[in-house]
Protein backbone atom coordinates (compact mmCIF):
# COMPACT_ATOMS: atom_id res chain seq x y z
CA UNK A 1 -11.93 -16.50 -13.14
CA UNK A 2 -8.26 -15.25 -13.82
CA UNK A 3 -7.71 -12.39 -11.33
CA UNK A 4 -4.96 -9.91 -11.21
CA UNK A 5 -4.68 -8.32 -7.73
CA UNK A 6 -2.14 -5.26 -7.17
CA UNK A 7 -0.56 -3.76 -4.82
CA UNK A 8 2.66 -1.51 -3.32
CA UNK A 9 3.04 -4.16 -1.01
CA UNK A 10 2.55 -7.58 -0.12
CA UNK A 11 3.78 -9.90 2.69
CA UNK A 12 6.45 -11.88 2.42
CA UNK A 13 8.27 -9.67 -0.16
CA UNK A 14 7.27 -6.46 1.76
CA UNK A 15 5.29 -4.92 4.65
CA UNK A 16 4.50 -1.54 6.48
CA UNK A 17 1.03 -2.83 7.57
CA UNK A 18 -2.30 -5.05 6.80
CA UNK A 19 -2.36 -4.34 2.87
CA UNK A 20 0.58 -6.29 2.91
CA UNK A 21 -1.30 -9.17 4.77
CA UNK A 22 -4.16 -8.55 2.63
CA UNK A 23 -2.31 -8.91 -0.93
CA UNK A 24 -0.76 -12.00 0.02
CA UNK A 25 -3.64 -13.93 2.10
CA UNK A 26 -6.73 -13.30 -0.31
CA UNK A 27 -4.76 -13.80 -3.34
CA UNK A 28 -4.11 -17.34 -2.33
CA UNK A 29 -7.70 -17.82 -0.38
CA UNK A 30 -9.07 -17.06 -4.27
CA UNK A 31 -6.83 -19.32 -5.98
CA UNK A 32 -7.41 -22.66 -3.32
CA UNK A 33 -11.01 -21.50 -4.13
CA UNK A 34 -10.20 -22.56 -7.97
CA UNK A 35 -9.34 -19.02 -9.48
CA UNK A 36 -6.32 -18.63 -11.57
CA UNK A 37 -4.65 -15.50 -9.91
CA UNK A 38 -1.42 -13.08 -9.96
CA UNK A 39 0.02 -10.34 -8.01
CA UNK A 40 1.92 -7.48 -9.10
CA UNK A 41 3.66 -5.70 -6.51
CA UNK A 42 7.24 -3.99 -6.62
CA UNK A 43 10.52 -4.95 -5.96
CA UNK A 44 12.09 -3.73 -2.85
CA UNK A 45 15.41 -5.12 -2.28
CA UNK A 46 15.78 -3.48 0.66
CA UNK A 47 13.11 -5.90 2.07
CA UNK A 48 15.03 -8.70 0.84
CA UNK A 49 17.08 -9.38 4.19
CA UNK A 50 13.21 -9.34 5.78
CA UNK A 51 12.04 -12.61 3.02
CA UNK A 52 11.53 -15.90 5.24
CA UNK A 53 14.60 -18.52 4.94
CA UNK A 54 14.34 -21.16 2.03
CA UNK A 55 11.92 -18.23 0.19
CA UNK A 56 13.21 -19.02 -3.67
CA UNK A 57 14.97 -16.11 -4.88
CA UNK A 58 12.49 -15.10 -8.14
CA UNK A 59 13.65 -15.30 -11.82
CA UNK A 60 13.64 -12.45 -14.14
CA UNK A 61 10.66 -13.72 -17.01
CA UNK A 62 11.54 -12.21 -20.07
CA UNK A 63 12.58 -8.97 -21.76
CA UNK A 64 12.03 -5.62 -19.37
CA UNK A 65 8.64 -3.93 -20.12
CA UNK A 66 9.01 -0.15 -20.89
CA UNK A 67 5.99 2.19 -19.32
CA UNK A 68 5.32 5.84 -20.43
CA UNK A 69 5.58 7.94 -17.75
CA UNK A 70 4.65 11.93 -18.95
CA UNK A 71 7.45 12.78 -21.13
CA UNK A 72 9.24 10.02 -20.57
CA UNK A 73 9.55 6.37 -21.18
CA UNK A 74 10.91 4.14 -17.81
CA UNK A 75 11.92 0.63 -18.12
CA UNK A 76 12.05 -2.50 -15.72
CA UNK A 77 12.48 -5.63 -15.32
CA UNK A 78 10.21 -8.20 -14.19
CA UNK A 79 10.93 -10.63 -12.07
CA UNK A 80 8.38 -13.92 -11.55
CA UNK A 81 8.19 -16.28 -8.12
CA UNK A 82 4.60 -17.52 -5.92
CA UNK A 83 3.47 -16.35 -2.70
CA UNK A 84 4.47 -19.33 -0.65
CA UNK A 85 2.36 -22.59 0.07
CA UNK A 86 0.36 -21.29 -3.25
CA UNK A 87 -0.47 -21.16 -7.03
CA UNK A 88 -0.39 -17.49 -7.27
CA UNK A 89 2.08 -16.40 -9.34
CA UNK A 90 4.13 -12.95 -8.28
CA UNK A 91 5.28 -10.34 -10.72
CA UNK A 92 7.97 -8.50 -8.88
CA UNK A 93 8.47 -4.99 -10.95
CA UNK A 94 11.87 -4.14 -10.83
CA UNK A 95 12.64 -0.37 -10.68
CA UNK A 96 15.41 0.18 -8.88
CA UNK A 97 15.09 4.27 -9.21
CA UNK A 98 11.60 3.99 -7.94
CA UNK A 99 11.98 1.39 -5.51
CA UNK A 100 15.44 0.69 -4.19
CA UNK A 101 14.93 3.22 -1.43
CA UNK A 102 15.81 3.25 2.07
CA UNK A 103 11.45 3.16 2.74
CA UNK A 104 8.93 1.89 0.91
CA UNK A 105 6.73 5.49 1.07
CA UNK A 106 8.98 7.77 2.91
CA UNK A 107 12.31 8.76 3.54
CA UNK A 108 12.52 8.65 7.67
CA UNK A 109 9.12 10.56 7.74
CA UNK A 110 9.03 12.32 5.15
CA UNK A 111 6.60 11.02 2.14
CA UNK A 112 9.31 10.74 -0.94
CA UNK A 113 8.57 13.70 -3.22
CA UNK A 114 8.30 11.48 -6.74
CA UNK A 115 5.47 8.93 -4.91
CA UNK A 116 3.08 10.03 -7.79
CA UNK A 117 5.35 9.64 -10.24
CA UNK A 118 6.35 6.18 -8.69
CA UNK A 119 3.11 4.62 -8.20
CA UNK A 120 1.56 6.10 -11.76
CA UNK A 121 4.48 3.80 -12.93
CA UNK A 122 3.21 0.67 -10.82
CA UNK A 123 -0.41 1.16 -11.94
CA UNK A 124 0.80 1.08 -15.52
CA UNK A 125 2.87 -2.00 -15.10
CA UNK A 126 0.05 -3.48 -13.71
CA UNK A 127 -1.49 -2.98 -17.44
CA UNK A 128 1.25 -3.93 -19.55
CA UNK A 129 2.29 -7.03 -17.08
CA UNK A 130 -1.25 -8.20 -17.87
CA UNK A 131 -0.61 -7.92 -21.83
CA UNK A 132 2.98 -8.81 -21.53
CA UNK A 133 2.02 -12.06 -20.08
CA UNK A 134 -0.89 -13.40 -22.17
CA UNK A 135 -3.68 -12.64 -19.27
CA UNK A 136 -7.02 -12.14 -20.36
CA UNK A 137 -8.38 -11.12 -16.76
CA UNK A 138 -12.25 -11.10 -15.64
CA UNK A 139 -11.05 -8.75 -12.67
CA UNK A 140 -8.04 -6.77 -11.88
CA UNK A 141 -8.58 -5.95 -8.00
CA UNK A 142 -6.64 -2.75 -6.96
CA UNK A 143 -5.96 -1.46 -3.60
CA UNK A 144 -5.23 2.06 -2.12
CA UNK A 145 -4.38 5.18 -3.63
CA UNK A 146 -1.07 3.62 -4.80
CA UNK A 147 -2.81 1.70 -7.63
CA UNK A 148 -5.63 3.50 -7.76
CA UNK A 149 -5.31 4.63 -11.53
CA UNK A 150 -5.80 1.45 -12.88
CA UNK A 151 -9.44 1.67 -13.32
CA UNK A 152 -9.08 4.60 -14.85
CA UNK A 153 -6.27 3.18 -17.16
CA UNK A 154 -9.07 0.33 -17.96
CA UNK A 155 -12.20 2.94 -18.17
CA UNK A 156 -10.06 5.37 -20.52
CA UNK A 157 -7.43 3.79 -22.46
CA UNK A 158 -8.20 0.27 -22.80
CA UNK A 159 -12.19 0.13 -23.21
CA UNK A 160 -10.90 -1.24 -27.20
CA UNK A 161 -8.13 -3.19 -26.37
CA UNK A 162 -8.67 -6.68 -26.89
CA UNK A 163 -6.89 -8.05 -24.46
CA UNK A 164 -9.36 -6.46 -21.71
CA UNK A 165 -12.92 -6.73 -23.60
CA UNK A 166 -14.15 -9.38 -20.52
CA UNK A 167 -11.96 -6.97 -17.80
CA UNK A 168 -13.96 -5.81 -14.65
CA UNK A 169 -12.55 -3.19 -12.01
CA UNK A 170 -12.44 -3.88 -8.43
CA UNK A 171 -10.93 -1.19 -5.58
CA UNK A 172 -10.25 -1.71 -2.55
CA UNK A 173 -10.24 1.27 0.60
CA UNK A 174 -7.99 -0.26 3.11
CA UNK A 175 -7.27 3.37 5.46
CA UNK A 176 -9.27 6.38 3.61
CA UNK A 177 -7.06 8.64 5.14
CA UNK A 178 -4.61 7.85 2.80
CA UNK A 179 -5.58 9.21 -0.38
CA UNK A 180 -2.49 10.11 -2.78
CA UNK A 181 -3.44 13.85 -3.33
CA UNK A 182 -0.59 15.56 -5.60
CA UNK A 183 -0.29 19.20 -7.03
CA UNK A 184 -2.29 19.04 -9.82
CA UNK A 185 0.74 19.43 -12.97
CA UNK A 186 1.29 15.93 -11.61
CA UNK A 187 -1.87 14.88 -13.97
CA UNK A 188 0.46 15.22 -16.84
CA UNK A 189 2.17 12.19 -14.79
CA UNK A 190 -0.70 10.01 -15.24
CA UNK A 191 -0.79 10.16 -19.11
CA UNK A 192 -4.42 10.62 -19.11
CA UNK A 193 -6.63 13.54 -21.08
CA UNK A 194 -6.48 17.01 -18.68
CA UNK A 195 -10.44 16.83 -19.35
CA UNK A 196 -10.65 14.25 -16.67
CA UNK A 197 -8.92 16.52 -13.98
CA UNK A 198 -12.57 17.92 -12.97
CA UNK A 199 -14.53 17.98 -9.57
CA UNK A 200 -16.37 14.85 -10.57
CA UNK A 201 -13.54 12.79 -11.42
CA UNK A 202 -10.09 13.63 -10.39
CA UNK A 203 -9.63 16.69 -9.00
CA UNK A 204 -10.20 17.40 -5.35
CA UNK A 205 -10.07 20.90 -3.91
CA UNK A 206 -7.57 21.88 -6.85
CA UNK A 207 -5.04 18.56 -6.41
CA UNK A 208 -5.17 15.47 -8.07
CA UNK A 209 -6.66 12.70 -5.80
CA UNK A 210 -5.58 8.80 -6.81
CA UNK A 211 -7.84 7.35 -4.55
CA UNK A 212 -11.30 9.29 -5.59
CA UNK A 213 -9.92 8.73 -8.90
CA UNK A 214 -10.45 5.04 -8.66
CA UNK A 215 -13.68 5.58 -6.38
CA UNK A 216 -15.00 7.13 -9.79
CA UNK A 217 -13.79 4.59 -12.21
CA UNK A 218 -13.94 1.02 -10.61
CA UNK A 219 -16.90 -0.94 -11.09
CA UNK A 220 -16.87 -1.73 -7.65
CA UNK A 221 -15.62 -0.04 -4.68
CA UNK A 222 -15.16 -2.13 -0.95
CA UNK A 223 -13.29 -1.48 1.93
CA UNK A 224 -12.09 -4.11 4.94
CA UNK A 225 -15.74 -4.00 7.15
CA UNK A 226 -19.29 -3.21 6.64
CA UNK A 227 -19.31 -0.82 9.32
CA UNK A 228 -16.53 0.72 7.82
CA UNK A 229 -18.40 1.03 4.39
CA UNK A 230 -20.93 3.33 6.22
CA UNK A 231 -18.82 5.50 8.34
CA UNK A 232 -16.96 6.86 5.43
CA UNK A 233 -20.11 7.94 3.88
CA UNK A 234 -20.38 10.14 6.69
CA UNK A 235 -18.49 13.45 7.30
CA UNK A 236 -17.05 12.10 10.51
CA UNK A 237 -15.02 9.18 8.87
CA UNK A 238 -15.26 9.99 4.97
CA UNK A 239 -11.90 12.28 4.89
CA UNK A 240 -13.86 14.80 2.12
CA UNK A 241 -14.62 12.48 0.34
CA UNK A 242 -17.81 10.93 2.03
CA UNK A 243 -20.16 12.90 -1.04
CA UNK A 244 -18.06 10.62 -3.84
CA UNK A 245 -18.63 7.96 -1.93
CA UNK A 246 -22.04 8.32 -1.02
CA UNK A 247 -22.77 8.67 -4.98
CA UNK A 248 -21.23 5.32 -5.31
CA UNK A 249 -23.35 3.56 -2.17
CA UNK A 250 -25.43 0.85 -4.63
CA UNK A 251 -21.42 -0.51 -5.39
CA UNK A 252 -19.40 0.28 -2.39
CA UNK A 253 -19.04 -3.19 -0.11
CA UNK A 254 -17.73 -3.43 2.99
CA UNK A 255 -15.67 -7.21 3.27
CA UNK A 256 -13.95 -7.80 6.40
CA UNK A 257 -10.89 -8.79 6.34
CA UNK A 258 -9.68 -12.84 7.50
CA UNK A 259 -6.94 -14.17 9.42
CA UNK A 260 -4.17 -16.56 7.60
CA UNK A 261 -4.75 -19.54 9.74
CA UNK A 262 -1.78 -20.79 8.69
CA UNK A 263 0.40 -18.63 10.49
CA UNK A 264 -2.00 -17.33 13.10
CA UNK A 265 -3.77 -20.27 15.01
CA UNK A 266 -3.17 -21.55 18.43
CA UNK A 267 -3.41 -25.33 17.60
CA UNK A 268 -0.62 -25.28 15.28
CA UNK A 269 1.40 -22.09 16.36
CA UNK A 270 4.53 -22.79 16.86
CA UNK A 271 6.09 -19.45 18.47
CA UNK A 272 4.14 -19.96 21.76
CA UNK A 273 4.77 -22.14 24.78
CA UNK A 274 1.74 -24.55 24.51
CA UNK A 275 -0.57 -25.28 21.55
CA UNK A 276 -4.29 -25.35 22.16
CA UNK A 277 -7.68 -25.19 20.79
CA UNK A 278 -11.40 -24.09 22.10
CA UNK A 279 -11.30 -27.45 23.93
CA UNK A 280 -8.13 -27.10 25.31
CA UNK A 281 -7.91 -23.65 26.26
CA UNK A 282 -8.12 -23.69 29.50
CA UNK A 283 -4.80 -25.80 29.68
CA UNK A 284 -2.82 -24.35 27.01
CA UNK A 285 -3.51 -20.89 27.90
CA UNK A 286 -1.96 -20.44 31.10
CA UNK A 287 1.53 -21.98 30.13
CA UNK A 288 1.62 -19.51 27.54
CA UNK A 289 0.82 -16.75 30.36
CA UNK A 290 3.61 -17.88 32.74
CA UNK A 291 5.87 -17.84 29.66
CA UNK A 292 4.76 -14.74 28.94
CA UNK A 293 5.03 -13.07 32.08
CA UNK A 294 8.29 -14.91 32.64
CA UNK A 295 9.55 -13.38 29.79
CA UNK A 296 8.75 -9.90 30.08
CA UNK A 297 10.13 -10.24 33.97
CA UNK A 298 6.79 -9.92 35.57
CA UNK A 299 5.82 -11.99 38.30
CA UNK A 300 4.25 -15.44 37.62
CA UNK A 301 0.87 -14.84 38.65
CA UNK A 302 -1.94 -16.96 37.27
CA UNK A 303 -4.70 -15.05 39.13
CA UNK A 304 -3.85 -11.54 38.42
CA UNK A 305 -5.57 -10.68 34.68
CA UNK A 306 -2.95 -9.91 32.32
CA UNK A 307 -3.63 -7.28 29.36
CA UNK A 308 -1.62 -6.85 26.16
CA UNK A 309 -1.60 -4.73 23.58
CA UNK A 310 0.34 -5.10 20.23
CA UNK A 311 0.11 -1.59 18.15
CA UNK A 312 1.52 1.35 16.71
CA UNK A 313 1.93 3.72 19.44
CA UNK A 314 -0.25 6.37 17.95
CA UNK A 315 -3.37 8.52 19.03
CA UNK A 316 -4.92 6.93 16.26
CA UNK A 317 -4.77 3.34 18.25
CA UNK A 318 -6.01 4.94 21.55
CA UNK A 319 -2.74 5.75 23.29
CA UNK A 320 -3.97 8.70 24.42
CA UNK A 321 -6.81 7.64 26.54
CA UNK A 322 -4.96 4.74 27.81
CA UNK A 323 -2.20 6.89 29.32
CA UNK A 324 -5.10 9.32 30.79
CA UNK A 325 -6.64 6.53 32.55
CA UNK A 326 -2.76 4.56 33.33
CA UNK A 327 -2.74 6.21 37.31
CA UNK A 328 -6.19 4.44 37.77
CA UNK A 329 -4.91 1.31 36.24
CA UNK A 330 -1.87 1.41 38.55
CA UNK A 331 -4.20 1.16 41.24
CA UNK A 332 -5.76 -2.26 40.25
CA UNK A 333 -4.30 -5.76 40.84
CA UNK A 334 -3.59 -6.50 37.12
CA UNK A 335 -0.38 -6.52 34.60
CA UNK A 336 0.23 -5.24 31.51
CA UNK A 337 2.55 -6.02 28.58
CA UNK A 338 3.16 -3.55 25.31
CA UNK A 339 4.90 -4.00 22.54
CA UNK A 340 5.34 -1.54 19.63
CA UNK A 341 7.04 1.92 17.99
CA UNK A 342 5.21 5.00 16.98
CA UNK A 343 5.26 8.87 18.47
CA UNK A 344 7.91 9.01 20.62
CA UNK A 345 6.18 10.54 23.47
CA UNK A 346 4.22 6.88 23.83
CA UNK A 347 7.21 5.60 24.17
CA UNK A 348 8.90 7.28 26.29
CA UNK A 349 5.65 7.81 28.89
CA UNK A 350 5.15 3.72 28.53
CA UNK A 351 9.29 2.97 29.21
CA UNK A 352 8.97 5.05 32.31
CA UNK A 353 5.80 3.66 33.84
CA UNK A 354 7.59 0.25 33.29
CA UNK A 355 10.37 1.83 35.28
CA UNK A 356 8.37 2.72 38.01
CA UNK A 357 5.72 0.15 37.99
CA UNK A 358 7.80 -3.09 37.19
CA UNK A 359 5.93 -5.56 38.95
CA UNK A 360 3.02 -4.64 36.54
CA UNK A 361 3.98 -3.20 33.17
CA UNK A 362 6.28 -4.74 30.79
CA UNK A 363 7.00 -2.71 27.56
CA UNK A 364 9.08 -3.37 24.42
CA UNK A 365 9.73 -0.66 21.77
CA UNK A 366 9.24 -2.21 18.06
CA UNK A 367 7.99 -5.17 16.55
CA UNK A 368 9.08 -8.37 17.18
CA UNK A 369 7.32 -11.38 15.67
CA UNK A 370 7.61 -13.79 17.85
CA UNK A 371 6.86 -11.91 21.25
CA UNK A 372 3.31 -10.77 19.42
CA UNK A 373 2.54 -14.49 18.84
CA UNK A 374 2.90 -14.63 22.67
CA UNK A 375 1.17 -11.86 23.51
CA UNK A 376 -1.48 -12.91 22.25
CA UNK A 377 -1.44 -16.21 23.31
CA UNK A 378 0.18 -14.98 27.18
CA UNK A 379 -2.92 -12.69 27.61
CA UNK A 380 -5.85 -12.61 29.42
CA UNK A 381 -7.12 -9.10 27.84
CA UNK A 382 -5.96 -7.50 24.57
CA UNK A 383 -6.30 -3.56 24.11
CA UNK A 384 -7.69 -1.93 21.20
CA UNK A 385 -9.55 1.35 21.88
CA UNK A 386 -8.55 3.08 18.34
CA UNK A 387 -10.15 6.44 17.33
CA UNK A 388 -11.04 4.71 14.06
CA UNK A 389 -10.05 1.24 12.54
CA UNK A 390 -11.27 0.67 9.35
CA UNK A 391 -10.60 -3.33 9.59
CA UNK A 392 -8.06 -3.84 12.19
CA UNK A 393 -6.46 -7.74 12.42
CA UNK A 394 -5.12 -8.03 16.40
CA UNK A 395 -8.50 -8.06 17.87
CA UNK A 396 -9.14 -11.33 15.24
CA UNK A 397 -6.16 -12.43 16.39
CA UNK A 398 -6.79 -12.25 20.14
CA UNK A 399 -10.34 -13.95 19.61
CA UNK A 400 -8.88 -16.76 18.23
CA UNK A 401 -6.30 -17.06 20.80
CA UNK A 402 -8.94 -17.00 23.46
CA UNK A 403 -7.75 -13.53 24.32
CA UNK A 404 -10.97 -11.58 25.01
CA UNK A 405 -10.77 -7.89 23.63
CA UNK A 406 -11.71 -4.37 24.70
CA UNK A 407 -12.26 -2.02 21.30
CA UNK A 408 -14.38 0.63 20.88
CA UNK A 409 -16.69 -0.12 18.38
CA UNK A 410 -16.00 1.39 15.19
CA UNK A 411 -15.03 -0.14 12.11
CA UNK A 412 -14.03 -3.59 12.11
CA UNK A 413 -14.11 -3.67 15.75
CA UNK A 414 -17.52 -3.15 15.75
CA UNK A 415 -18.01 -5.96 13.46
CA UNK A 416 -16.25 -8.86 15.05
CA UNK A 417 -16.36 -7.61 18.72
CA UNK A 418 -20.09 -8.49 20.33
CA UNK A 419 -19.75 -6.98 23.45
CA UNK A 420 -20.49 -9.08 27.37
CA UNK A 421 -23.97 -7.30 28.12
CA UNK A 422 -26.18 -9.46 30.02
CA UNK A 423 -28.37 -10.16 26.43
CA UNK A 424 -24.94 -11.16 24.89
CA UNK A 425 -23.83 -13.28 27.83
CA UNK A 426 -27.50 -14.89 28.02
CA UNK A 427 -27.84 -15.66 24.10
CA UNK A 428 -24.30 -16.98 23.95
CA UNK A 429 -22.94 -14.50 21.15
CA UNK A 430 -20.47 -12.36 23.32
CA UNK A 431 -17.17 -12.57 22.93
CA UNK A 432 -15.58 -8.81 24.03
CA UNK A 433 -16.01 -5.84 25.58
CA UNK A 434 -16.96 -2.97 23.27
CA UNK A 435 -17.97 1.00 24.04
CA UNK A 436 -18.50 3.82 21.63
CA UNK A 437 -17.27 7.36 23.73
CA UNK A 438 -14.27 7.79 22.82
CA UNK A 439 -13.55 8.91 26.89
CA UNK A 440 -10.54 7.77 29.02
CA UNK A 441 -13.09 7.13 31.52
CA UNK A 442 -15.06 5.05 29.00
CA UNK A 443 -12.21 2.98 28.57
CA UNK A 444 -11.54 2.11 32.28
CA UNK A 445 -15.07 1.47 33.18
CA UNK A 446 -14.19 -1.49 30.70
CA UNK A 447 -11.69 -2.39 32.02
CA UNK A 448 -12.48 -2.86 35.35
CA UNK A 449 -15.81 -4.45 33.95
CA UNK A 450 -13.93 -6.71 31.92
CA UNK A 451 -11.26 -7.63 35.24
CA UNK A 452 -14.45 -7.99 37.43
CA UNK A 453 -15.79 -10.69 34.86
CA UNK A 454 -12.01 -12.36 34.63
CA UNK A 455 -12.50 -13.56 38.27
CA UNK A 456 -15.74 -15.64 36.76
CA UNK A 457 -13.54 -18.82 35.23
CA UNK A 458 -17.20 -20.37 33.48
CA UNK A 459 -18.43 -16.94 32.08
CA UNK A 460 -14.77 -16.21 30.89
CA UNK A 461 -14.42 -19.76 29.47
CA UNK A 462 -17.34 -19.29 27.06
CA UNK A 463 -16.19 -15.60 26.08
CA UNK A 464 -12.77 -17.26 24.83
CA UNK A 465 -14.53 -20.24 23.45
CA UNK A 466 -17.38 -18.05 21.56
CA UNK A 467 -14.30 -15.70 20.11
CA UNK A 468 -12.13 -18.77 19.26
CA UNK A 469 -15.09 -20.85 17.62
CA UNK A 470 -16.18 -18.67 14.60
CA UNK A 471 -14.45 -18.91 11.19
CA UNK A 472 -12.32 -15.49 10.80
CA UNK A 473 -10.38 -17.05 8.28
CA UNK A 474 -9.78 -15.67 4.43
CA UNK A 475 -12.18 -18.91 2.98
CA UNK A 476 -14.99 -16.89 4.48
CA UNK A 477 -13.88 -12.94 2.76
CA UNK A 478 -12.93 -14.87 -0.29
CA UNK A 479 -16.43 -16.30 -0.79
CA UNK A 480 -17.75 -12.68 -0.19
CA UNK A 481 -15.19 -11.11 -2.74
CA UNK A 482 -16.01 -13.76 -5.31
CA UNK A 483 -19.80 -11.97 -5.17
CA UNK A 484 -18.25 -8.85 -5.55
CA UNK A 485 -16.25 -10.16 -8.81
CA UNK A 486 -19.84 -11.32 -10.32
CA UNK A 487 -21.49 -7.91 -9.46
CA UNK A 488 -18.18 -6.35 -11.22
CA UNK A 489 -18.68 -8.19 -14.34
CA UNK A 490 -22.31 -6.74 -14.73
CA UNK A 491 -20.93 -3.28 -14.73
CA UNK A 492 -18.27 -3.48 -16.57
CA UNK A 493 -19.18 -1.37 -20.09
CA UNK A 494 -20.94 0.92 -17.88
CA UNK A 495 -19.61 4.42 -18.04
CA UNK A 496 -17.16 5.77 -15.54
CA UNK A 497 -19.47 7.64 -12.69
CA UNK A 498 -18.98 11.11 -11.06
């Protein structure tokens, strides 16, 4: 198949989160699988000083492509490279008044006041990059609201265009919370008919909506689990927009994400102390503990279960109910080691129980590669009780890293976490500790169950071993996605729903 995936960002050219992970790994998990594939994605350059040393600065291919945008016509270039270690070919669009910014979405954090305007002009790129460059594509995969009107662009404008006659619609829900509503005059933005700005389509309580937009006019919807899939057809999780959804249930998919075992695997890792593997864990792990705990100036103690927790400091990611249950946890014989940025209360509460608890809490304020490598390999215990997590990657992480997790099981925690209950333990298929009640007391009962069953070497050895055993990499979600691509093609002259 020739794919063309797109997206506002992509790792190593830029990141703010997963999607970034996502547009980079399954793009080149498709094409090892045989598919011809490209990514278009912008052009930051103020990620540039971020870009891996020896990354090949890219070319500019050809003349700049110019891209209607209301009123106006907006031209860039575009520059060409490959995601590294890959065939997939990279078409950096070069905007500069769109995307040389200080952010990649906001200003500090504020949400820049143009991001329709910006992101109607990366959708449509994503279109004439395709024709520009002699693709034919079977799918063009989308993801979020930020390219969200591509189906549309494919459902509406180019249903005659040659060029497209064999082109299927994929989109992708990474965080439905996110769903690039703008006042509705912003329509005239997207250069499509005002007789498509209706409650079935896209209009949503008065305001354009990208990302039901593209619910409507993809031939298939996913999003990053299969639990995930069903909460947001629920009014709990669906953000409004659980009735659209529901409507589209026969095509939505939930996928869950994989791991890039290329830069995330303890046998080849080279940011941690020791290397290791299921059969070696119970020798590499501990060196990477004392270097952990030697680093973070806590003291060297093998025995004491060690819990670490790499995240935005959010009440999205549970912060809340950890620091509700923290004078409890100051009372048990354990350590624990944070590292992350988000509301500034978090930080501030976490930096002063590290002042006054030193001997047991560790914390560092941002993100630093290499320390989350060791983290994860350092711990015993990795925290993740998130309100909701539509995929989440750290918990995959940990489990391959022999780092047994506590989530709460929603989401993608729910569908890689199979919690220690006696059945579990018996039948060999536990590898975490999972609840549902979203209760500070919830979460400490787990912990202390989960410290209890640390002092048990043999049943702790086969928890690590049973999380670091199964295949979480992207060979597995790429297989699943390639389904997805054949049930696409199927649908593709079928009208646009809603």
């Amino acid at each position: 198949m020739q794919i063309i995936f797109s997206s506002s960002e992509a790792a190593p050219f830029s990141k703010t989160g997963g999607l970034a992970d996502v547009a980079s790994s399954l793009p080149k998990a498709l094409s090892q699988a045989g598919h011809q594939v490209a990514l278009v994605t912008p052009f930051f350059p103020q990620e540039r000083i971020k870009w891996p040393e020896g990354l090949p600065a890219p070319e500019v291919a050809g003349p700049p492509i110019s891209i209607g945008i209301g009123t106006k016509t907006v031209s860039a270039r575009v520059l060409q490279t490959t995601i590294p270690n890959s065939k997939v070919i990279v078409y950096l669009v070069d905007q500069p008044g769109y995307f040389d910014r200080a952010g990649i979405y906001q200003d500090g954090d504020r949400d820049y006041k143009d991001n329709c305007e910006r992101f109607v002009f990366l959708s449509r790129a994503t279109i004439e990059i395709a024709r520009r460059f002699g693709w034919q594509p079977d799918i063009i995969h989308t993801n979020d609201w930020q390219t969200a009107l591509v189906p549309a662009l494919l459902k509406i404008e180019c249903a005659n265009d040659p060029a497209f006659q064999k082109t299927a619609s994929v989109f992708t829900i990474h965080n439905l919370a996110f769903q690039g509503q703008f006042w509705h005059w912003d329509m005239h933005l997207t250069g499509l008919d005002w007789k498509y700005f209706n409650w079935r389509q896209m209009e949503f309580f008065g305001n354009l909506n990208l990302l039901k937009s593209a619910v409507v006019f993809s031939d298939m919807v996913t999003t990053v689990s299969p639990t995930y899939a069903r909460e947001i057809q629920t009014p709990e999780f669906g953000c409004g927009l659980n009735g659209v959804l529901s409507s589209r249930r026969d095509d939505l998919v939930g996928i869950l994400n994989g791991v890039d075992t290329e830069v995330w695997n303890p046998a080849i890792d080279g940011l941690i102390a020791a290397q290791y593997k299921a059969a070696t864990v119970g020798e590499g792990k501990p060196a990477c503990k004392t270097a952990l705990q030697k680093r973070m100036k806590l003291p060297v103690r093998p025995e004491v279960p060690l819990l670490g927790m790499v995240s935005r400091m959010t009440g999205q990611k549970g912060c809340d109910i950890i620091s509700e249950c923290m004078p409890e946890l100051m009372n048990l014989d354990l350590q624990m080691v944070f590292l992350g940025s988000g509301d500034p209360g978090y930080e501030q509460s976490l930096q002063k129980l590290a002042r006054e608890n030193s001997q047991k809490v560790a914390v560092q304020i941002g993100y630093n590669e290499r320390l989350s490598h060791e983290i994860e390999a350092g711990s015993d215990i990795f925290l993740m009780p998130s309100q909701y997590e539509p995929c989440g990657l750290n918990q995959m992480y940990s489990l391959l890293y022999g780092t047994v997790p506590i989530v709460r099981a929603v989401g993608g925690l729910a569908d890689s976490v199979v919690d220690a209950s006696e059945e579990n333990l018996a039948n060999g298929t536990a590898n975490g500790f999972s609840f549902y009640d979203y209760r500070s007391d919830v979460l400490l009962r787990q912990i202390c169950r989960a410290t209890g069953i640390f002092q048990d070497k043999a049943t702790w050895r086969k928890l690590m071993q049973t999380g670091m055993q199964r295949d979480w990499s992207w060979r597995r979600s790429a297989r699943e996605y390639e389904q997805v691509y054949q049930r696409a093609q199927g649908k593709r002259h079928a009208p646009a729903y809603g």
